[in-house]
N, C-alpha and C. Protein backbone atom coordinates (compact mmCIF):
# COMPACT_ATOMS: atom_id res chain seq x y z
N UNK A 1 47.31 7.61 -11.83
CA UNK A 1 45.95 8.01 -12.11
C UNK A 1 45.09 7.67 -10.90
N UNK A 2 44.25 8.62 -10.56
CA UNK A 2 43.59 8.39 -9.40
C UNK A 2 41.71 7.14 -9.71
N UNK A 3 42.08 6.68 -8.34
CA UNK A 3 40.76 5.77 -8.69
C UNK A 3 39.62 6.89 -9.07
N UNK A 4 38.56 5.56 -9.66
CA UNK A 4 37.58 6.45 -9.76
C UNK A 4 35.84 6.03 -8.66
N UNK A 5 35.80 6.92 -8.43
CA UNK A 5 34.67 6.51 -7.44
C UNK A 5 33.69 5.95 -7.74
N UNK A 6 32.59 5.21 -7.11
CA UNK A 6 31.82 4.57 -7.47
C UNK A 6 30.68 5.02 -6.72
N UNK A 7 29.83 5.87 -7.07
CA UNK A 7 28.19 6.27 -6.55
C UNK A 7 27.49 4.94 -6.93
N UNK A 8 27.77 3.55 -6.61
CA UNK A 8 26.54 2.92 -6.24
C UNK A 8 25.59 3.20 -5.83
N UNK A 9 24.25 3.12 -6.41
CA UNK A 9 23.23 2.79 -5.18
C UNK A 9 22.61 1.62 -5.18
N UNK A 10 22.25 0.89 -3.90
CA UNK A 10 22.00 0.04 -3.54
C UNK A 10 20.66 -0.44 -4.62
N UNK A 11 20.53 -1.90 -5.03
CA UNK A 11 19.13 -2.03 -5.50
C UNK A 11 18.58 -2.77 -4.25
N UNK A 12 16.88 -2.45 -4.36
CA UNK A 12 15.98 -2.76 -3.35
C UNK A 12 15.68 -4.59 -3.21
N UNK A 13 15.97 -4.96 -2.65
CA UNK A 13 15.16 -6.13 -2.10
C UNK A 13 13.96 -6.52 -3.34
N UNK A 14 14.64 -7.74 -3.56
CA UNK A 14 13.84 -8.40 -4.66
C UNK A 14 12.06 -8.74 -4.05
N UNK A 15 12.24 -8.86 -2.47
CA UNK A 15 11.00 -9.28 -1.81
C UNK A 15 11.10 -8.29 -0.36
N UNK A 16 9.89 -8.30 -0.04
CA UNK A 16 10.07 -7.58 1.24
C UNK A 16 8.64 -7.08 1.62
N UNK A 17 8.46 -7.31 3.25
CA UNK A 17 7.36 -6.86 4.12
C UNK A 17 7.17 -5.85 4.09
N UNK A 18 6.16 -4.74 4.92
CA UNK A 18 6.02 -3.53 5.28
C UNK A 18 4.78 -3.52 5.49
N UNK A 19 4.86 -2.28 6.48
CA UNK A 19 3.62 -1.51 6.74
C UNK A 19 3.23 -0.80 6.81
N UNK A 20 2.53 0.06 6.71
CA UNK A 20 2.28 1.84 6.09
C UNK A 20 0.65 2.21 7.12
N UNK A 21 0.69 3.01 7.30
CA UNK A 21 -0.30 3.64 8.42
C UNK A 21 -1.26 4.51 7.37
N UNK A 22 -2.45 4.25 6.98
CA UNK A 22 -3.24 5.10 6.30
C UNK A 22 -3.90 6.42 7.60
N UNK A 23 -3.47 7.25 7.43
CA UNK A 23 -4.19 8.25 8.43
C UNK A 23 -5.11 9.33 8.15
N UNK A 24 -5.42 9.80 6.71
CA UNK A 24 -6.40 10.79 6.39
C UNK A 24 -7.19 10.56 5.25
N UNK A 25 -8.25 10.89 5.19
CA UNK A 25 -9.24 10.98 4.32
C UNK A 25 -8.77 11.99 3.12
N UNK A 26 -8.84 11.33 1.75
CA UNK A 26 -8.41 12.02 0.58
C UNK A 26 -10.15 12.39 0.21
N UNK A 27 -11.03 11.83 0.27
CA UNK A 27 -12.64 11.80 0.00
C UNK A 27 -13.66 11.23 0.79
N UNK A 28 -14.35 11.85 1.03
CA UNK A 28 -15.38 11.51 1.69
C UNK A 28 -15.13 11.72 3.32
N UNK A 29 -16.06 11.70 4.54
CA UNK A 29 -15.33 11.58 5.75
C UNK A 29 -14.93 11.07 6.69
N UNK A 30 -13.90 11.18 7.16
CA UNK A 30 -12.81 10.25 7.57
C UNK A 30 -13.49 9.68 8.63
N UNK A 31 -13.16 7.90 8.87
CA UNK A 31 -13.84 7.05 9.56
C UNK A 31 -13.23 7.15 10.86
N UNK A 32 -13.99 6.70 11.83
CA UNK A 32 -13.20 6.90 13.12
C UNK A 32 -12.00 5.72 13.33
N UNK A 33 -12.25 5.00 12.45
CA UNK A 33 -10.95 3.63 12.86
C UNK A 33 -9.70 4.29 12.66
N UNK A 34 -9.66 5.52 11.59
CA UNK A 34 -8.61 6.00 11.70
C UNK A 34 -7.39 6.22 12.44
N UNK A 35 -6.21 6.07 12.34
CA UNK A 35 -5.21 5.75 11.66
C UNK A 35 -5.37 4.02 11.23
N UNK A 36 -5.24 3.39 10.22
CA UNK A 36 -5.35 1.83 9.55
C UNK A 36 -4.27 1.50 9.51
N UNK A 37 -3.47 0.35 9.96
CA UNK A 37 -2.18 0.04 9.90
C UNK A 37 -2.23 -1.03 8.70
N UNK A 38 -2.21 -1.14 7.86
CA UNK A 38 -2.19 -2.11 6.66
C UNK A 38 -0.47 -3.08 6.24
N UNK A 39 -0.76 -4.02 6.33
CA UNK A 39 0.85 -4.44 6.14
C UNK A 39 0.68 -5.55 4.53
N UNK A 40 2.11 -4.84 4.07
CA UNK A 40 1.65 -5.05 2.65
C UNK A 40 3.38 -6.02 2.02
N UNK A 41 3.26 -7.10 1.07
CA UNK A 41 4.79 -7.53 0.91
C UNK A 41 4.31 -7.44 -0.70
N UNK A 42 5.97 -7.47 -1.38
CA UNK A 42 5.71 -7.41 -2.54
C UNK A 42 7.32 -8.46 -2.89
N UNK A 43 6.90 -9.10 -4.59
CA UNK A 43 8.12 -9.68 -4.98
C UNK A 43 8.12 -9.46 -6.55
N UNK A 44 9.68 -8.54 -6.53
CA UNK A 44 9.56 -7.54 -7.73
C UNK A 44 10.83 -8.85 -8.43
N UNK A 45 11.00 -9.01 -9.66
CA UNK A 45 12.30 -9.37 -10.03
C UNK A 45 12.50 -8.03 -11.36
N UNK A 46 13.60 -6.86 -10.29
CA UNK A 46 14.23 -6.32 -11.17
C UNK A 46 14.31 -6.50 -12.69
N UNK A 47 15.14 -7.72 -12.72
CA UNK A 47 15.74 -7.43 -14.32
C UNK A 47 14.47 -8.02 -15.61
N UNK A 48 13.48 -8.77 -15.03
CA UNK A 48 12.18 -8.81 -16.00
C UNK A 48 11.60 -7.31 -15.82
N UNK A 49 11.42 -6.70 -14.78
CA UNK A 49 10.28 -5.52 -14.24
C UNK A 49 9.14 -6.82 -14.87
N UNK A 50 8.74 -7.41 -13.25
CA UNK A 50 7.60 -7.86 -13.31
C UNK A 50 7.56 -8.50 -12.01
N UNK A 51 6.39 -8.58 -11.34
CA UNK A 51 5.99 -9.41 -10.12
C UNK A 51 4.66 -8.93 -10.12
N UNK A 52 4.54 -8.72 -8.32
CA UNK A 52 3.24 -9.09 -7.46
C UNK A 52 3.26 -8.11 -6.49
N UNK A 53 1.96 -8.07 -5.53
CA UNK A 53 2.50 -7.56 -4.11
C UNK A 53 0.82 -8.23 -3.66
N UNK A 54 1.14 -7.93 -2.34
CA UNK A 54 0.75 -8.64 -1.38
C UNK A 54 -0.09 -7.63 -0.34
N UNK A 55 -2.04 -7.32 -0.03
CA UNK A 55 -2.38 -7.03 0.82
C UNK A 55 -1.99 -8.44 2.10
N UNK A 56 -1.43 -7.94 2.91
CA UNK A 56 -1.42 -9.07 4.42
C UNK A 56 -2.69 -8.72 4.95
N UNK A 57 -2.61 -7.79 6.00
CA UNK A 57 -3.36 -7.29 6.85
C UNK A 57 -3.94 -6.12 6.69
N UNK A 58 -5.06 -5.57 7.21
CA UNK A 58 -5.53 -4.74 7.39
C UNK A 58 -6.46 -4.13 8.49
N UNK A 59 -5.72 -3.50 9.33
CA UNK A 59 -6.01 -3.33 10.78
C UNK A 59 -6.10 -4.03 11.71
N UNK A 60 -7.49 -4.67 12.04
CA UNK A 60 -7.44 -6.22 13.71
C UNK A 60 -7.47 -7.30 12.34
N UNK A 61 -7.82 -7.07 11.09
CA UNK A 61 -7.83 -8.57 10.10
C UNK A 61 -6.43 -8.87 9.76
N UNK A 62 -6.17 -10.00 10.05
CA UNK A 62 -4.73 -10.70 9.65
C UNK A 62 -4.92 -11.49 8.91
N UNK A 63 -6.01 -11.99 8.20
CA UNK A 63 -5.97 -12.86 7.34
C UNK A 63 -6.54 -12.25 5.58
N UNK A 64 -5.78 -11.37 5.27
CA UNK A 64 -6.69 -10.78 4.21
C UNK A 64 -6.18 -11.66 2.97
N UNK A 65 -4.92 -11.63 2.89
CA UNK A 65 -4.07 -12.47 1.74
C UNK A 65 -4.53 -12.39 0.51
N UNK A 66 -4.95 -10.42 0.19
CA UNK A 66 -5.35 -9.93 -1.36
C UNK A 66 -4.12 -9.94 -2.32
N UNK A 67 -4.42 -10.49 -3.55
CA UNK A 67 -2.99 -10.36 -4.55
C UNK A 67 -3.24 -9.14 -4.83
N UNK A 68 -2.40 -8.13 -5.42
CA UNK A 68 -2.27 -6.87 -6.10
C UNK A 68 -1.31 -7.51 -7.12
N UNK A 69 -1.49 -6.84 -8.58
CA UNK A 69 -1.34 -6.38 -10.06
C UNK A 69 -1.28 -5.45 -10.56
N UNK A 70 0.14 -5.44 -10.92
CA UNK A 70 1.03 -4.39 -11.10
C UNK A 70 0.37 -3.80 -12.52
N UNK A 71 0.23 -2.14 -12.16
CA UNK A 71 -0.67 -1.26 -12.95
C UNK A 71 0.08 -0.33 -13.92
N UNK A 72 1.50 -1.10 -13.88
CA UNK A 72 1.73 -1.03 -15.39
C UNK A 72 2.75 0.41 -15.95
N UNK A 73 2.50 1.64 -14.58
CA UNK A 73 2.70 2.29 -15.24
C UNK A 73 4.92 3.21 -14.37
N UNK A 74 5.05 3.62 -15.68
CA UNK A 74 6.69 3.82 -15.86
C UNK A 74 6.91 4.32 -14.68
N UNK A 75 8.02 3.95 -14.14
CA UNK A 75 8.93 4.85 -13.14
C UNK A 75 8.98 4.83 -12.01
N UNK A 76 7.57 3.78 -11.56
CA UNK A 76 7.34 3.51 -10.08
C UNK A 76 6.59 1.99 -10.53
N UNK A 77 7.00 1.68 -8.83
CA UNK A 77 5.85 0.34 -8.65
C UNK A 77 4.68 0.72 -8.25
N UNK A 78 3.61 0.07 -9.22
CA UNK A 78 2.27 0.78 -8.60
C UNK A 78 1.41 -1.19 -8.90
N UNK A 79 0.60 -1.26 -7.97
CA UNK A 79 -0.11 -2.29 -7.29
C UNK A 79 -1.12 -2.00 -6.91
N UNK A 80 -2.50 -2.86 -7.71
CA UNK A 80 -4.04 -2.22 -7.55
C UNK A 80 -4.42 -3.94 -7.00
N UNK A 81 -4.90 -4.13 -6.00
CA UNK A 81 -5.89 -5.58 -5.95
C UNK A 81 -7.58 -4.49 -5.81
N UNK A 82 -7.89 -5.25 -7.08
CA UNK A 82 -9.55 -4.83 -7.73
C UNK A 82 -10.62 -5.36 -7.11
N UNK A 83 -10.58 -6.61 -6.47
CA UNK A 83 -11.86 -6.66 -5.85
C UNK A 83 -12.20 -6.21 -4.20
N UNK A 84 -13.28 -6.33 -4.50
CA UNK A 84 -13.85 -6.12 -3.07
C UNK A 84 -13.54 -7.29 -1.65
N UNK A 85 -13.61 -6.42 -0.70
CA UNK A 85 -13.12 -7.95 0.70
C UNK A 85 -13.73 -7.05 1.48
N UNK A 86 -13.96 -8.42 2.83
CA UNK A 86 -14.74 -7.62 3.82
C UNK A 86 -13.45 -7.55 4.71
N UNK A 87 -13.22 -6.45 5.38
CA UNK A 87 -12.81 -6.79 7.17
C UNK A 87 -13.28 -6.20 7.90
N UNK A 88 -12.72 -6.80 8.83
CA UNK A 88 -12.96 -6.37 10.58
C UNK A 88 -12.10 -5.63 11.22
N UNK A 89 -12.67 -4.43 11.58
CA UNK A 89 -11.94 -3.52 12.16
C UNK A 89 -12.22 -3.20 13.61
N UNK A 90 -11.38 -2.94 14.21
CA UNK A 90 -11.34 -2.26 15.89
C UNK A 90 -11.22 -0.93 15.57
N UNK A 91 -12.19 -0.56 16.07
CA UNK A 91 -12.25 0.97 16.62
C UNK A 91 -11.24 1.31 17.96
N UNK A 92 -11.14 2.67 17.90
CA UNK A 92 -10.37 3.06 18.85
C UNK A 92 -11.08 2.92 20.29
N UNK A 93 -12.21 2.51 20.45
CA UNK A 93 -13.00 2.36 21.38
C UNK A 93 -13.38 0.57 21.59
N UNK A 94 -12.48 0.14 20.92
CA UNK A 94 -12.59 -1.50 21.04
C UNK A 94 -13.35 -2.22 20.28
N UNK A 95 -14.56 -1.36 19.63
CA UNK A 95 -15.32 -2.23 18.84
C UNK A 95 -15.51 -2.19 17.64
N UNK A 96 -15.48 -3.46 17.38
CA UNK A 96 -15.59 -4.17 15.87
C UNK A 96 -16.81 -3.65 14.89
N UNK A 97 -15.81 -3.29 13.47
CA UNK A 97 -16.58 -2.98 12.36
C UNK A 97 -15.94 -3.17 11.06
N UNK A 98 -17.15 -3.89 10.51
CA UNK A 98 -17.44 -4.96 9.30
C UNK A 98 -17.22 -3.52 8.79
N UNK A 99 -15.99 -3.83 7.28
CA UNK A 99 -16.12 -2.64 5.92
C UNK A 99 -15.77 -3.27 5.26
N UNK A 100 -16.30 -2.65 3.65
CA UNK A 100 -16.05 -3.04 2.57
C UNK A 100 -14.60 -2.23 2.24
N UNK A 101 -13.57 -3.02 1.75
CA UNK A 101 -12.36 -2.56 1.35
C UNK A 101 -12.57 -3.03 -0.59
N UNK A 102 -12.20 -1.62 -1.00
CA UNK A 102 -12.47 -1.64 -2.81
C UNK A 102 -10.49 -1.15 -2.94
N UNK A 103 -10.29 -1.83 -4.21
CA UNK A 103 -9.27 -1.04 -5.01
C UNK A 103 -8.43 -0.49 -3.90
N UNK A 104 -7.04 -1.23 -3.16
CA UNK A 104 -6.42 -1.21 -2.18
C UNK A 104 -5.00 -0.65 -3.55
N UNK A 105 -4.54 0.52 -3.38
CA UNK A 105 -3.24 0.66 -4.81
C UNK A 105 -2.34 1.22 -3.30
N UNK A 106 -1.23 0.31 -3.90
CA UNK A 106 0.07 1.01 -3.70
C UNK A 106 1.01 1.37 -4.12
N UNK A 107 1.73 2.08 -4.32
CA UNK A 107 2.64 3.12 -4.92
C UNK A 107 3.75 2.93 -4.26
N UNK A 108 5.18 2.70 -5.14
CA UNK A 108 6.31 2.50 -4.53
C UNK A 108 7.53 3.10 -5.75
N UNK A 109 8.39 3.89 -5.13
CA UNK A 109 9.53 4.37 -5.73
C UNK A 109 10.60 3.34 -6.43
N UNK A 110 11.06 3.02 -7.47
CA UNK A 110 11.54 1.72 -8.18
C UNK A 110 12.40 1.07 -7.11
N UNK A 111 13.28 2.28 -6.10
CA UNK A 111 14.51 2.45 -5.12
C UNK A 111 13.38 1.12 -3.59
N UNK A 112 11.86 1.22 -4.15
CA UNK A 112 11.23 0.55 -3.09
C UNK A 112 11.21 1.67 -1.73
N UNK A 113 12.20 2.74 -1.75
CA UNK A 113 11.94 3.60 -0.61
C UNK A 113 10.80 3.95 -0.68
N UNK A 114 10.25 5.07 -0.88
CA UNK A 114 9.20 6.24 -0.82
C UNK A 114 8.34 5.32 -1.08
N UNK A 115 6.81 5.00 -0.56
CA UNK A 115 5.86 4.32 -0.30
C UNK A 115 4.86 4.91 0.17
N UNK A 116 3.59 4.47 -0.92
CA UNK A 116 2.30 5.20 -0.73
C UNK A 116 1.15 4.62 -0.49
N UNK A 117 -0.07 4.52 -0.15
CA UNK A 117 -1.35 3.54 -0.08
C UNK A 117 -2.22 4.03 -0.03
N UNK A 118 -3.29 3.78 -0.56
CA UNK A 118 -4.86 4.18 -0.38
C UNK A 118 -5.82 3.22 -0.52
N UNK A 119 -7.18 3.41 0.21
CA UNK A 119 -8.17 2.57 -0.07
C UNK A 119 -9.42 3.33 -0.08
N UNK A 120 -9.98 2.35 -1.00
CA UNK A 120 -11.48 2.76 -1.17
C UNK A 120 -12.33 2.05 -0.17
N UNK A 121 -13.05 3.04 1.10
CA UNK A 121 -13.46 1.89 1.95
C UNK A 121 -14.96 2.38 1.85
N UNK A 122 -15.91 1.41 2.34
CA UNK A 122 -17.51 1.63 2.56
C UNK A 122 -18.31 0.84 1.84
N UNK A 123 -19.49 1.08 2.40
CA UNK A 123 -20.60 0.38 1.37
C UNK A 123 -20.44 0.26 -0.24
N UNK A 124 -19.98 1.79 -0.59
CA UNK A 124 -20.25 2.35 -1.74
C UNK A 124 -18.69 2.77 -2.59
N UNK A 125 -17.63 2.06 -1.34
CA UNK A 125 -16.32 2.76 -1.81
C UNK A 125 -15.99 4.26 -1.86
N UNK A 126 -17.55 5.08 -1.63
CA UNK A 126 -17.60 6.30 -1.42
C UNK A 126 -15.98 6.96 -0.54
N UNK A 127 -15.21 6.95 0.62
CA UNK A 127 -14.36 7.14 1.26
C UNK A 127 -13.42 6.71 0.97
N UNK A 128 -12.22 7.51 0.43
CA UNK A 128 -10.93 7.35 -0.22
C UNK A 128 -9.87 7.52 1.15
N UNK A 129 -9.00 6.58 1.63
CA UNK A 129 -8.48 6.32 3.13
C UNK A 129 -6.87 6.43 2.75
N UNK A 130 -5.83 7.34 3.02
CA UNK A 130 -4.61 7.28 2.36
C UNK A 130 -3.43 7.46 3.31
N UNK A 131 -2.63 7.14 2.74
CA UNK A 131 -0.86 7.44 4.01
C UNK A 131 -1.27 8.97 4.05
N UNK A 132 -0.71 9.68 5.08
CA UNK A 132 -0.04 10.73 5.11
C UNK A 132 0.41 11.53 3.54
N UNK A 133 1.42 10.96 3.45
CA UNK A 133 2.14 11.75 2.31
C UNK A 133 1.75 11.27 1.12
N UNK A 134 0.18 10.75 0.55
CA UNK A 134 -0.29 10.17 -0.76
C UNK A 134 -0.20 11.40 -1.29
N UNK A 135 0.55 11.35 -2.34
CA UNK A 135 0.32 12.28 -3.58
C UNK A 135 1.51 13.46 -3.40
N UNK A 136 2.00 13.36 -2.26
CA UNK A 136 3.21 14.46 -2.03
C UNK A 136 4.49 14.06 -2.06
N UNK A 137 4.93 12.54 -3.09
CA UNK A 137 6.55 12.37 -2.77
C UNK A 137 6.59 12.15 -3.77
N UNK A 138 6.03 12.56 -4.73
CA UNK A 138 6.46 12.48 -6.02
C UNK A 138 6.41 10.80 -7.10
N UNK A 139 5.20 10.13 -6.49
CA UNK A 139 5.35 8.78 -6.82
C UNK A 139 4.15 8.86 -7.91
């Protein structure tokens, strides 16, 4: 009798870094700091389905250290930190600008591959700031 194969797939990293490049305006118009390099960690334990994730950074700010709370909903990891924070951003022209960062969600495929981000940035949160592919991988 012949073996039988095994389509494993790998499970994702119980913990793990990253960083995701917000580059276009979903609302409102797009700020010149544009592209935002945001670096984000999260620590999932599989077999509860329950954890955390982690704003690090966000652009020239390295000290943001926002918790995100997992939003609960089926089939993906999704991660909202709700309050408001200030940072400091470098412009592409070198200079520094104070924004309000609202409701930072990230979106992650259970596999942890496919990975999404957006922020609500401004006075007013008015300007919705997102990856590339928000809303197009099916998360």
């Amino acid at each position: 009798m012949p073996a039988l194969s095994s389509n494993t797939v790998s499970s994702p990293p119980a913990t793990a870094t990253f960083g995701l490049s917000l580059s276009k305006a979903i609302e409102g118009t797009a700020p010149a700091f544009l592209p935002l390099d945001v670096k984000f960690s999260y620590n999932w334990d599989f077999s509860k389905n329950e954890g955390y994730a982690t704003v690090l950074s966000i652009g020239s700010n390295h000290t943001v250290n926002q918790q995100m709370f997992p939003m609960g909903i089926g089939g993906k990891l999704a991660f909202m930190a709700r309050e408001r924070f200030d940072v400091m951003i470098k412009t592409k022209e070198g200079k520094e600008e104070d924004v309000y960062a609202y409701r930072v969600i990230l979106n992650m495929a259970t596999n942890a591959v496919k990975k999404e981000a957006a922020i609500m940035v401004g006075t007013e949160g008015d300007v919705i700031i997102a990856t590339e592919n928000w809303g197009a991988v099916g998360l």
